[in-house]
Protein backbone atom coordinates (compact mmCIF):
# COMPACT_ATOMS: atom_id res chain seq x y z
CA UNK A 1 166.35 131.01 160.82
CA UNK A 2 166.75 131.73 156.96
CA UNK A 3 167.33 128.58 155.33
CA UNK A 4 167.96 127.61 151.44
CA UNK A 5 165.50 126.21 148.87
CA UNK A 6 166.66 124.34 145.64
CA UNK A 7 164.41 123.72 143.12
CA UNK A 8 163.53 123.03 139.12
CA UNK A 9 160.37 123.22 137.50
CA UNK A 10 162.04 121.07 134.67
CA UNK A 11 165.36 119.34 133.43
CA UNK A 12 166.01 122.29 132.28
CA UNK A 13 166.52 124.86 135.59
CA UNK A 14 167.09 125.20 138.51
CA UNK A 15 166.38 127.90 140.84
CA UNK A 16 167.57 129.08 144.31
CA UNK A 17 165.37 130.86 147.20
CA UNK A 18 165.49 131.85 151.10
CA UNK A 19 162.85 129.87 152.96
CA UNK A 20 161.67 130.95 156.86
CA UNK A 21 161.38 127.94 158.95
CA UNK A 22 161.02 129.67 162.29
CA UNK A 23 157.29 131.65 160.96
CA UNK A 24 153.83 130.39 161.90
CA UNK A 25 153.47 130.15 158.46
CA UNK A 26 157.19 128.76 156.67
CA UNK A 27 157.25 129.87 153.02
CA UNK A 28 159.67 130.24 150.30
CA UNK A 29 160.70 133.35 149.33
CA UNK A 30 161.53 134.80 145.73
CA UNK A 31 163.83 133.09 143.74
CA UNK A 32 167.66 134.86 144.07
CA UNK A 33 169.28 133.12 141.67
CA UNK A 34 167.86 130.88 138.41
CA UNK A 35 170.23 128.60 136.04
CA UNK A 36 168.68 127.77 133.12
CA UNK A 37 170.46 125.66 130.27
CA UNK A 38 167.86 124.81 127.27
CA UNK A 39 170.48 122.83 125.18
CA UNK A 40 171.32 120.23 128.34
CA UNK A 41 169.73 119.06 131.02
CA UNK A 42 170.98 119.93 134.97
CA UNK A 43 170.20 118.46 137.85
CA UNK A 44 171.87 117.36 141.54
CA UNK A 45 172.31 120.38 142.50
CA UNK A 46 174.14 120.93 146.15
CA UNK A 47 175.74 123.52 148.20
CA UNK A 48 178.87 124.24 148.90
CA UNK A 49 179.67 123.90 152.85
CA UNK A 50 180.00 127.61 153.17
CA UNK A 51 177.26 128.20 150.90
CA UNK A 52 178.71 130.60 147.98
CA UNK A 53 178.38 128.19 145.45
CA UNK A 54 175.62 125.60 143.90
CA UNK A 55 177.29 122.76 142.35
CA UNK A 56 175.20 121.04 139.57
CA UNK A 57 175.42 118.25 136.69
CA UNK A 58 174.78 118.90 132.82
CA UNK A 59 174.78 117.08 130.09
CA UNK A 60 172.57 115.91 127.28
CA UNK A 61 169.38 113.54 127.13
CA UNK A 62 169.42 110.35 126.36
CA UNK A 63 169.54 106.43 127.81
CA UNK A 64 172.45 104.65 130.02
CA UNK A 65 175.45 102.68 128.52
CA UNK A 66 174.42 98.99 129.44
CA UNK A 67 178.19 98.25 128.40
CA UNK A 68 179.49 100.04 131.43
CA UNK A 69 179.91 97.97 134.95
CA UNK A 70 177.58 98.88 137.41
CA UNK A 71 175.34 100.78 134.86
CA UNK A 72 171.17 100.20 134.29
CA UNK A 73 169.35 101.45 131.21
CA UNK A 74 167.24 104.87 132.41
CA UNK A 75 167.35 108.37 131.92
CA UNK A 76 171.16 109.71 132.15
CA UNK A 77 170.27 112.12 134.66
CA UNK A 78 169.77 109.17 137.28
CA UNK A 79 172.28 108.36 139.77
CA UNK A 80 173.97 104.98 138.57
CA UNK A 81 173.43 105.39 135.12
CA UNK A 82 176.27 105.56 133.17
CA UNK A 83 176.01 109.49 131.01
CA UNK A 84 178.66 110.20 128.48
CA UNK A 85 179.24 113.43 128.09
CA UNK A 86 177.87 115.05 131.92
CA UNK A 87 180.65 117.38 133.79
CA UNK A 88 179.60 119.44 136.87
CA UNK A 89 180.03 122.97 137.13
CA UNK A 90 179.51 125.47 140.10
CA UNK A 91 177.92 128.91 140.38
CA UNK A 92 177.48 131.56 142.54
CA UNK A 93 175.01 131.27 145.01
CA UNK A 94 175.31 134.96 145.84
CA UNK A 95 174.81 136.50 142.23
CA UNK A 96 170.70 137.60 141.86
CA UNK A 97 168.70 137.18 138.41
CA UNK A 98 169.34 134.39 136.07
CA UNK A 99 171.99 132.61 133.97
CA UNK A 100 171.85 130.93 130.58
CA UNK A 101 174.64 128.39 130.79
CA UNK A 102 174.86 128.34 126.71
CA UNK A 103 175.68 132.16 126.59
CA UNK A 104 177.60 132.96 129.56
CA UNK A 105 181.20 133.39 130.25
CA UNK A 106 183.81 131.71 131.87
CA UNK A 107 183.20 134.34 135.17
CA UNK A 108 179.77 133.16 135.26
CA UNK A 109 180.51 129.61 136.26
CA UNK A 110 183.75 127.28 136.48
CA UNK A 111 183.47 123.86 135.27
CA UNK A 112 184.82 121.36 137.61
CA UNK A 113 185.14 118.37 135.71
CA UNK A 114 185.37 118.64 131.61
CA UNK A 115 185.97 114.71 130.84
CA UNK A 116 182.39 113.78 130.56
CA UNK A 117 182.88 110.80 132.34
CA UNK A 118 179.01 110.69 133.98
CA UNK A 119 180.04 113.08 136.86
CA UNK A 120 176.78 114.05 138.43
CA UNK A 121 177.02 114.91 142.11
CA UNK A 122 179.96 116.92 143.44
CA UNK A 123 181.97 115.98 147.13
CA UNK A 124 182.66 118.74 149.15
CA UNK A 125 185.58 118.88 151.85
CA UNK A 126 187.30 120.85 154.44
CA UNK A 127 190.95 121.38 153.37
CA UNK A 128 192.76 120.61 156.73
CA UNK A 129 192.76 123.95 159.31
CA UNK A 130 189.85 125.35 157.79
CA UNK A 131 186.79 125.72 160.79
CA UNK A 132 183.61 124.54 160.46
């Protein structure tokens, strides 16, 4: 069975790779594809149900909005701390090499939210009639 890795070494990337669970010996393979964004961080990254795309969260450093209901002061990556300014975005899982978010183009990646409103993890669905 090939599975999927997801990984980051840092705030900074995140990197995709086949891993063999049915060997003697499981390992991860070479990375396929690499984000990399040096000006924000990323992170919750997820994959889509029929596993084209990598949805992730970016936005910039900093400390929680105690103001906001529901929020605690940490780093704005963490889940339930409010982060002005984070959007998610998706990429292609099936593109090879990697991808500076600050100098690609729009058919690189699609943002999928643009309010900054702390998104961080994306919701995938089945539209009705589509098979599993």
């Amino acid at each position: 069975m090939a599975a999927r890795s997801l990984g980051g070494r840092e705030d900074h990337e995140i990197a995709a790779a086949p891993i063999n669970l049915d060997s003697d010996d499981p390992a991860v393979g070479p990375r396929r594809v690499r984000i990399l964004d040096e000006n924000a961080k990323i992170y919750h990254v997820d994959w889509s149900p029929d596993s084209r795309f990598l949805s992730l969260s970016r936005g910039p450093d900093g400390k929680g909005d105690l103001s906001k209901p529901g929020s605690f002061q940490g780093a704005c990556e963490m889940v339930g701390v409010h982060a002005a300014g984070w959007n998610l975005c998706a990429v292609s899982a099936e593109r090879d090499g990697s991808l500076d978010l600050n100098s690609a183009t729009d058919a690189d990646f699609s943002m999928l939210t643009t309010n900054g409103f702390s998104n961080k993890e994306s919701a995938w669905f089945r539209p009705p009639g589509i098979a599993k």
